[in-house]
PDB file of N, CA and C in Angstrom:
ATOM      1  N   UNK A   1     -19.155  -9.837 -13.239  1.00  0.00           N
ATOM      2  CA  UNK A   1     -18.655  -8.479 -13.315  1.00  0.00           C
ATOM      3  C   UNK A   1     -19.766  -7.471 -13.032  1.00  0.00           C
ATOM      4  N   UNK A   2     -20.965  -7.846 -13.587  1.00  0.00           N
ATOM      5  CA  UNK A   2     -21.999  -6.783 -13.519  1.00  0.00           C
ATOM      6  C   UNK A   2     -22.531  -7.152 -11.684  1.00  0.00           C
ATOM      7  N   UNK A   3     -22.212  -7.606 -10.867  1.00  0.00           N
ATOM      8  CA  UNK A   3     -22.501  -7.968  -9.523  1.00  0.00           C
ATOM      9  C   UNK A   3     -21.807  -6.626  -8.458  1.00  0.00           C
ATOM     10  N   UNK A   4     -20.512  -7.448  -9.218  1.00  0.00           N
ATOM     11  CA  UNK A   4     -19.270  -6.605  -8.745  1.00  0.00           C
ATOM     12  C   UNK A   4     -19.505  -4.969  -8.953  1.00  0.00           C
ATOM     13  N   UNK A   5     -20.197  -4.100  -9.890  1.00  0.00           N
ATOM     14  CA  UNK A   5     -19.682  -3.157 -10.778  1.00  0.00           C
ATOM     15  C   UNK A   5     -21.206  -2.765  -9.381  1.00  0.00           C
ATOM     16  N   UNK A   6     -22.449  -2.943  -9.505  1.00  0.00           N
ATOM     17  CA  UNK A   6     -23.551  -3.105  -8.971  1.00  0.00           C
ATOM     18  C   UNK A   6     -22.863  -2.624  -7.849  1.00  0.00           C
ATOM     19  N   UNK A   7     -22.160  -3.197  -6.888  1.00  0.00           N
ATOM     20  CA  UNK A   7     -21.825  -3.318  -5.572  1.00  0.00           C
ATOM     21  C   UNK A   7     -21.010  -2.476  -5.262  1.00  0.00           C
ATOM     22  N   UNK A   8     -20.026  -2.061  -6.451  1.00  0.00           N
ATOM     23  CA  UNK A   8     -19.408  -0.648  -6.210  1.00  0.00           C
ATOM     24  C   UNK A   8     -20.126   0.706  -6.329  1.00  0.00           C
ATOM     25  N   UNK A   9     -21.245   0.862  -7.307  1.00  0.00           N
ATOM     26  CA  UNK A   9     -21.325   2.181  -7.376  1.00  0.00           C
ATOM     27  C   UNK A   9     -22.583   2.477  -6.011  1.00  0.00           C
ATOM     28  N   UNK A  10     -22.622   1.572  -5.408  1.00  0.00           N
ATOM     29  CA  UNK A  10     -23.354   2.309  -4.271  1.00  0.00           C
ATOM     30  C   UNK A  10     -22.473   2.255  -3.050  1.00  0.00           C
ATOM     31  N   UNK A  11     -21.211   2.824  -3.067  1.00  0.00           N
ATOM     32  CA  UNK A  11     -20.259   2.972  -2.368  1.00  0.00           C
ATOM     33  C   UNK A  11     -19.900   4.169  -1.893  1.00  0.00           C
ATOM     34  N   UNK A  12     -19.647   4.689  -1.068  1.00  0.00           N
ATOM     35  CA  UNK A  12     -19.037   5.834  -0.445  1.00  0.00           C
ATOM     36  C   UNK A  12     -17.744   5.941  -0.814  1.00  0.00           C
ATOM     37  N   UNK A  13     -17.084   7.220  -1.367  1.00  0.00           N
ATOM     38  CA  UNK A  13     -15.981   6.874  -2.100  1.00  0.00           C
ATOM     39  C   UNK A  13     -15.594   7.082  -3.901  1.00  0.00           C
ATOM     40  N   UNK A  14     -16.665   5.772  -3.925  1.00  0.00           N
ATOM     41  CA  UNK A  14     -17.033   5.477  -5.688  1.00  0.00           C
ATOM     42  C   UNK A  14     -17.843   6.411  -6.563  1.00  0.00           C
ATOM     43  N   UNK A  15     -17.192   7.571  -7.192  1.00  0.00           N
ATOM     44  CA  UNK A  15     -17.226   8.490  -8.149  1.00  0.00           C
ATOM     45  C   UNK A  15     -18.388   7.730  -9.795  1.00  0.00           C
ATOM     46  N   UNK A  16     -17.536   6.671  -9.971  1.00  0.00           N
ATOM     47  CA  UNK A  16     -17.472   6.245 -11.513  1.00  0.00           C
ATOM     48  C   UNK A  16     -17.355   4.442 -11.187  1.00  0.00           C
ATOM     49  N   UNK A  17     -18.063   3.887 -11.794  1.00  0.00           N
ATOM     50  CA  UNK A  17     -17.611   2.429 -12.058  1.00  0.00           C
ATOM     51  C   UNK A  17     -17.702   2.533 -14.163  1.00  0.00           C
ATOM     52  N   UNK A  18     -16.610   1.922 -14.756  1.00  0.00           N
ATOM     53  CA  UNK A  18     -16.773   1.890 -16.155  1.00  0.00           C
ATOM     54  C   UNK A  18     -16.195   0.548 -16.221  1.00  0.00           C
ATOM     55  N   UNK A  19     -17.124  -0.414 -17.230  1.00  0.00           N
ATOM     56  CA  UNK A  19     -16.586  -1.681 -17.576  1.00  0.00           C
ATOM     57  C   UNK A  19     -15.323  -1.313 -18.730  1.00  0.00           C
ATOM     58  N   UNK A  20     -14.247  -2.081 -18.802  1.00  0.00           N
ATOM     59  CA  UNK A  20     -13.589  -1.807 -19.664  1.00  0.00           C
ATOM     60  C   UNK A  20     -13.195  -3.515 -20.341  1.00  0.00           C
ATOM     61  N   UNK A  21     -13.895  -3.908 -20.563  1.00  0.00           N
ATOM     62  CA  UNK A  21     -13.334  -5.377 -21.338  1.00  0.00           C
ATOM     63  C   UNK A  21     -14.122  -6.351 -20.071  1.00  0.00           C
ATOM     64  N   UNK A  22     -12.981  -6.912 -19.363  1.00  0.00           N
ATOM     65  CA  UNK A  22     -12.752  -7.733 -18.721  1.00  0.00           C
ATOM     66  C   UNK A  22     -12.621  -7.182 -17.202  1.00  0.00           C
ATOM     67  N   UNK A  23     -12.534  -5.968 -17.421  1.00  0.00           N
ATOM     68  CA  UNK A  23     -12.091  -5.487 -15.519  1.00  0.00           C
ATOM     69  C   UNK A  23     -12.534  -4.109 -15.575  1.00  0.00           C
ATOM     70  N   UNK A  24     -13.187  -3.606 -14.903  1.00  0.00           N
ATOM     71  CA  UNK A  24     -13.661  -2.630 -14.127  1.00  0.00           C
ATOM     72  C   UNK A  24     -13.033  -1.336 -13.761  1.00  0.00           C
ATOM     73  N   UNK A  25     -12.836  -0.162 -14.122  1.00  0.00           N
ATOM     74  CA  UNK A  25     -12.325   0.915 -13.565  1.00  0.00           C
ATOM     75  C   UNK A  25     -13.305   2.083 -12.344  1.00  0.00           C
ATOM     76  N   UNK A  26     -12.600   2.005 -11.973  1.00  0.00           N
ATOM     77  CA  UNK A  26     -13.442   2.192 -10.080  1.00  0.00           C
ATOM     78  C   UNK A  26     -12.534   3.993 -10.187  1.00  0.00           C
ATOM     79  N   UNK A  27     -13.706   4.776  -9.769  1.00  0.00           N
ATOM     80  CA  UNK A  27     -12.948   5.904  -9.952  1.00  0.00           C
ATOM     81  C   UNK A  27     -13.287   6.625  -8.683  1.00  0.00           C
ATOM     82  N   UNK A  28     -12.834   7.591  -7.545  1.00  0.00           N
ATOM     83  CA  UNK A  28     -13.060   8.180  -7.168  1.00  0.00           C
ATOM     84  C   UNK A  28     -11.917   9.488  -6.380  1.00  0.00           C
ATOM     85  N   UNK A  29     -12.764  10.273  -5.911  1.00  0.00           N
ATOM     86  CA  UNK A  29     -11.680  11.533  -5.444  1.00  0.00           C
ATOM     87  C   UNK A  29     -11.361  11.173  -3.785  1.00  0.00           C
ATOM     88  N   UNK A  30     -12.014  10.849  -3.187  1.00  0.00           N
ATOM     89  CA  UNK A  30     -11.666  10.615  -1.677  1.00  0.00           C
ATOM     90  C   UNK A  30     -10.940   8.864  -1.801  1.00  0.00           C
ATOM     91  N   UNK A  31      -9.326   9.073  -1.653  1.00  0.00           N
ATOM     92  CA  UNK A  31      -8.909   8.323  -2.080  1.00  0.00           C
ATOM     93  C   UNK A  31      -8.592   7.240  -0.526  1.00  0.00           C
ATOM     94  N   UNK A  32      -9.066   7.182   0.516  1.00  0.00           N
ATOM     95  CA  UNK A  32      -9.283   7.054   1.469  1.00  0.00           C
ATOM     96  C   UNK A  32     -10.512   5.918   1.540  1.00  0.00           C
ATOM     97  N   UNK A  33     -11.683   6.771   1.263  1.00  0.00           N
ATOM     98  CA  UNK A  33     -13.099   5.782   1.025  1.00  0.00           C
ATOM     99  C   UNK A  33     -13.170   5.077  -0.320  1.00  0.00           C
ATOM    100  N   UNK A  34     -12.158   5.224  -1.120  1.00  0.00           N
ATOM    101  CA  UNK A  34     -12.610   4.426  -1.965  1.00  0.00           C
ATOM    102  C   UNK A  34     -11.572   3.136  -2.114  1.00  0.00           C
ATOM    103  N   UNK A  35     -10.534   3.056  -0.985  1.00  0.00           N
ATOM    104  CA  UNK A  35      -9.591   2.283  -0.789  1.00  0.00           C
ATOM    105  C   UNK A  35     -10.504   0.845   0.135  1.00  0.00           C
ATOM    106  N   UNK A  36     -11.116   1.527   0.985  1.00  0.00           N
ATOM    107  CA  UNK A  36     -12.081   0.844   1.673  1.00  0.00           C
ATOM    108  C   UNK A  36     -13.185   0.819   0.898  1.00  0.00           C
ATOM    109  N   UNK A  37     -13.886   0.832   0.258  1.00  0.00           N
ATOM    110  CA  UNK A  37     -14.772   0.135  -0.696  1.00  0.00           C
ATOM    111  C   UNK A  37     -14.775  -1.114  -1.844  1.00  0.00           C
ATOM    112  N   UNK A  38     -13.672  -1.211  -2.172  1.00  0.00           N
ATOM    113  CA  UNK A  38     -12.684  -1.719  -2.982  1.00  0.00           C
ATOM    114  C   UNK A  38     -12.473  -2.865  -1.955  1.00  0.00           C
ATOM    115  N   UNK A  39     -11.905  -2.492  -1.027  1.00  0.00           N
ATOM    116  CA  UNK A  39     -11.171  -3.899   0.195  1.00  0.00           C
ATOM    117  C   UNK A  39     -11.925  -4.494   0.386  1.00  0.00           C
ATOM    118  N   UNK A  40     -13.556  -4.002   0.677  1.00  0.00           N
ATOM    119  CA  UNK A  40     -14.706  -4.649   1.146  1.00  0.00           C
ATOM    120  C   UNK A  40     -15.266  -5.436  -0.051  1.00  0.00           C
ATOM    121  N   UNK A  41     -15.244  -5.046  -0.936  1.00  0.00           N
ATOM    122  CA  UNK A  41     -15.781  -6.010  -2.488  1.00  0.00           C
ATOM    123  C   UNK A  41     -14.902  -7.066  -2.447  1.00  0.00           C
ATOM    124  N   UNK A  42     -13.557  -6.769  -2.679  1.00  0.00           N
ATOM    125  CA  UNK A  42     -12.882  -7.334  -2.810  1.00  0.00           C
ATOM    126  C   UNK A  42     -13.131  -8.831  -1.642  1.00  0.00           C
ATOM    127  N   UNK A  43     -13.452  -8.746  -0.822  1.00  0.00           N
ATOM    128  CA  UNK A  43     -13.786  -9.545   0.638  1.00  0.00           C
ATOM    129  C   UNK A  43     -14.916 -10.248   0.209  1.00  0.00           C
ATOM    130  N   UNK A  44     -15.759  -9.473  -0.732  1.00  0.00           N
ATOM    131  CA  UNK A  44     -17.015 -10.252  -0.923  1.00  0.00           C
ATOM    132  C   UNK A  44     -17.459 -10.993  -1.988  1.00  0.00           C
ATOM    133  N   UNK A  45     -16.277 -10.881  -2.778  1.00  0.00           N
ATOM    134  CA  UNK A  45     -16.512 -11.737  -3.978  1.00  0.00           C
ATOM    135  C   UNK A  45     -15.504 -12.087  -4.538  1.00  0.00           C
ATOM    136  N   UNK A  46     -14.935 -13.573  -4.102  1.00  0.00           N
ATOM    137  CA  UNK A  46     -14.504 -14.145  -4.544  1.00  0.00           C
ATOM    138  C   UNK A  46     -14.342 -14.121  -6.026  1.00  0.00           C
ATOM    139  N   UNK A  47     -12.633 -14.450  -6.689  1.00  0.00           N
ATOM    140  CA  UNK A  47     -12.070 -14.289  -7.164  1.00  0.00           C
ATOM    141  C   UNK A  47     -11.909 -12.185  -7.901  1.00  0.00           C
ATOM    142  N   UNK A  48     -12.150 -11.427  -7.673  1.00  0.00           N
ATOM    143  CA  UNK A  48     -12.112 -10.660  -7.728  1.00  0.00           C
ATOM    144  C   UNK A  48     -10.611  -9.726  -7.280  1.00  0.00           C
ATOM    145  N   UNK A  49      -9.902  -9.259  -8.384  1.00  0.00           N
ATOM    146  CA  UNK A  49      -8.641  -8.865  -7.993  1.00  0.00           C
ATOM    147  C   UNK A  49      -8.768  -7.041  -7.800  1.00  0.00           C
ATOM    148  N   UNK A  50      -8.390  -6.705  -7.192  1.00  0.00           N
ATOM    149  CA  UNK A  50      -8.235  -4.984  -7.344  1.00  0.00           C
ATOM    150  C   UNK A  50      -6.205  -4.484  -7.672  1.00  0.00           C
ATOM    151  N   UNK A  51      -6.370  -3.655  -8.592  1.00  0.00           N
ATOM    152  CA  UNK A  51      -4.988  -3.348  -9.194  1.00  0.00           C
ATOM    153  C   UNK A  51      -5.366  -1.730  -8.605  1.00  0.00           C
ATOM    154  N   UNK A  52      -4.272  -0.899  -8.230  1.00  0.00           N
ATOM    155  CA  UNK A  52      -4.733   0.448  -8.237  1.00  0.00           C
ATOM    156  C   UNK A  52      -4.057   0.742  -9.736  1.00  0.00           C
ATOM    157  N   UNK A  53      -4.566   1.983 -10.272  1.00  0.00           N
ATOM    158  CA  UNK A  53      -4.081   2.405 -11.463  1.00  0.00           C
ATOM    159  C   UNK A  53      -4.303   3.875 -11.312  1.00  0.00           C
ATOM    160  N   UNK A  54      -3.723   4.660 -12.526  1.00  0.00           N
ATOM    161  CA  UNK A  54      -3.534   5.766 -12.883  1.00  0.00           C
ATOM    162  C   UNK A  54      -5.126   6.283 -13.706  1.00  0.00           C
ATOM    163  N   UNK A  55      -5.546   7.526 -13.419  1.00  0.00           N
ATOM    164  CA  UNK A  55      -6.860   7.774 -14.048  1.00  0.00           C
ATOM    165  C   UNK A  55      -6.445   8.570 -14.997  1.00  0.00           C
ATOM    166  N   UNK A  56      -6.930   7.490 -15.976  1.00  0.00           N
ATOM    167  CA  UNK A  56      -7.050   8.083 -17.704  1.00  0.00           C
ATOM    168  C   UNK A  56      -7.544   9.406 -18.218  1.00  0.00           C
ATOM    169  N   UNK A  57      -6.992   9.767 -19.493  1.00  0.00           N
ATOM    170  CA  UNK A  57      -7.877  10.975 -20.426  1.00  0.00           C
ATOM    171  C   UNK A  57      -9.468  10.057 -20.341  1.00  0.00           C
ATOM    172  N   UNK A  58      -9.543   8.163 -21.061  1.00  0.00           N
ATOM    173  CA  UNK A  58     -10.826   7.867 -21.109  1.00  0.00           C
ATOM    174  C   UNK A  58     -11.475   7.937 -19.892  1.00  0.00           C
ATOM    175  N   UNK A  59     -11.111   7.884 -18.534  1.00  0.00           N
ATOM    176  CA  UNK A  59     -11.874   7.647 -17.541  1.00  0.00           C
ATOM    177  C   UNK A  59     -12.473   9.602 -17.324  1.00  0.00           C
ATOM    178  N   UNK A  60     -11.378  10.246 -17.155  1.00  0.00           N
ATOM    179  CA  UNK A  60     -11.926  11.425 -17.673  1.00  0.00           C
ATOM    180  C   UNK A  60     -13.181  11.749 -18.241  1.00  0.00           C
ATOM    181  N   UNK A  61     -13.198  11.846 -19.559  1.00  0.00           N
ATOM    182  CA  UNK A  61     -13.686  11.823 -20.794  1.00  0.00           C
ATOM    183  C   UNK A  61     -15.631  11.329 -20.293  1.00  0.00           C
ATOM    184  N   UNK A  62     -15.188  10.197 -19.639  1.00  0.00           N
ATOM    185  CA  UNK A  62     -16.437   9.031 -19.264  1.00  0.00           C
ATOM    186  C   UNK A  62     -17.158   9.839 -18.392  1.00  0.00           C
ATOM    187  N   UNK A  63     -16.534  10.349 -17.072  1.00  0.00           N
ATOM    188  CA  UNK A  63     -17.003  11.012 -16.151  1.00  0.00           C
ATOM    189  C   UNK A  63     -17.348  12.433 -16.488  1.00  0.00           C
ATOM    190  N   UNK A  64     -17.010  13.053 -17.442  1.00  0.00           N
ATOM    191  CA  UNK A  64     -17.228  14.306 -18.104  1.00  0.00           C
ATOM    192  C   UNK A  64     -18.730  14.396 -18.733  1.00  0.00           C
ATOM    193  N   UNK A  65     -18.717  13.298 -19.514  1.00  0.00           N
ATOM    194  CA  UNK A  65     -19.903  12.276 -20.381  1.00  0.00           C
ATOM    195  C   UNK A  65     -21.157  12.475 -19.381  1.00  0.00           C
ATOM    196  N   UNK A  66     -21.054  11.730 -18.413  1.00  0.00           N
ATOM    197  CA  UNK A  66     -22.156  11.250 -17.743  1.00  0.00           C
ATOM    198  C   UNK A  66     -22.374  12.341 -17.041  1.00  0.00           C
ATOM    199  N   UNK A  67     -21.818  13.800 -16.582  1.00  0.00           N
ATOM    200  CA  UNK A  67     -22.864  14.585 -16.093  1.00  0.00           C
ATOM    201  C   UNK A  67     -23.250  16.303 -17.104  1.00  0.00           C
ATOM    202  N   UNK A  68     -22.676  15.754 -18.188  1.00  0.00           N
ATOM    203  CA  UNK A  68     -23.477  16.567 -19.155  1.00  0.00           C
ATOM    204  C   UNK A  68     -24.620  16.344 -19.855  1.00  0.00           C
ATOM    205  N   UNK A  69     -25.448  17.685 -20.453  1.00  0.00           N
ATOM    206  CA  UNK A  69     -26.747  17.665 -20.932  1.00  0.00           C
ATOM    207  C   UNK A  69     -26.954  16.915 -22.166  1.00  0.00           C
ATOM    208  N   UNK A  70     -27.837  16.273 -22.793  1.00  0.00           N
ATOM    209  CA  UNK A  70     -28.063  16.212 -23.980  1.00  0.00           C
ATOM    210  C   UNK A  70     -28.979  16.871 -24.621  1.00  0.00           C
ATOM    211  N   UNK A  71     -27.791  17.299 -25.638  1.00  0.00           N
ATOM    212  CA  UNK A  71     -28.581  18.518 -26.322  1.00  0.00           C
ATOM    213  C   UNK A  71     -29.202  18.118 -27.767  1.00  0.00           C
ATOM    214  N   UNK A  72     -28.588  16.945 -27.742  1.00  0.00           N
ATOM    215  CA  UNK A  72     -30.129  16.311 -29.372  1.00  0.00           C
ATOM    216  C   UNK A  72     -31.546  15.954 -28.908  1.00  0.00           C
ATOM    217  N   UNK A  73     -31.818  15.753 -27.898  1.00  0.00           N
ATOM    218  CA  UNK A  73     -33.125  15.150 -27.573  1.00  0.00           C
ATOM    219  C   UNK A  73     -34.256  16.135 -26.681  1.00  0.00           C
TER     220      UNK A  73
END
């Protein structure tokens, strides 16, 4: 999974990679390049399934997360 996750976020397309358990949420706004990023993983690593899904409040939330400041440190 961590190969897979690796191989997406240096993707054109790919916004967000977040592990969620067992499978991966792949996030992005150009829904075009990230259809083809996805196809191409998918091509390159065996057993690897892609589901499209609906983007969450958490995937939200995650991507909100990661480009704000921290203000305790």
């Amino acid at each position: 999974l961590d190969q897979v996750a690796e191989a997406l976020q240096c993707r054109a397309g790919v916004d967000q990679v977040a592990p969620f358990g067992a499978t991966l949420h792949v996030v992005g706004s150009d829904k075009q390049a990230l259809k083809a990023a996805l196809a191409d993983v998918e091509k390159q690593h065996k057993g690897v399934t892609v589901t499209p899904g609906e983007t969450s409040l958490e995937d939200v939330f995650i991507q909100f997360m990661a480009g704000s400041k921290d203000n305790m440190g």
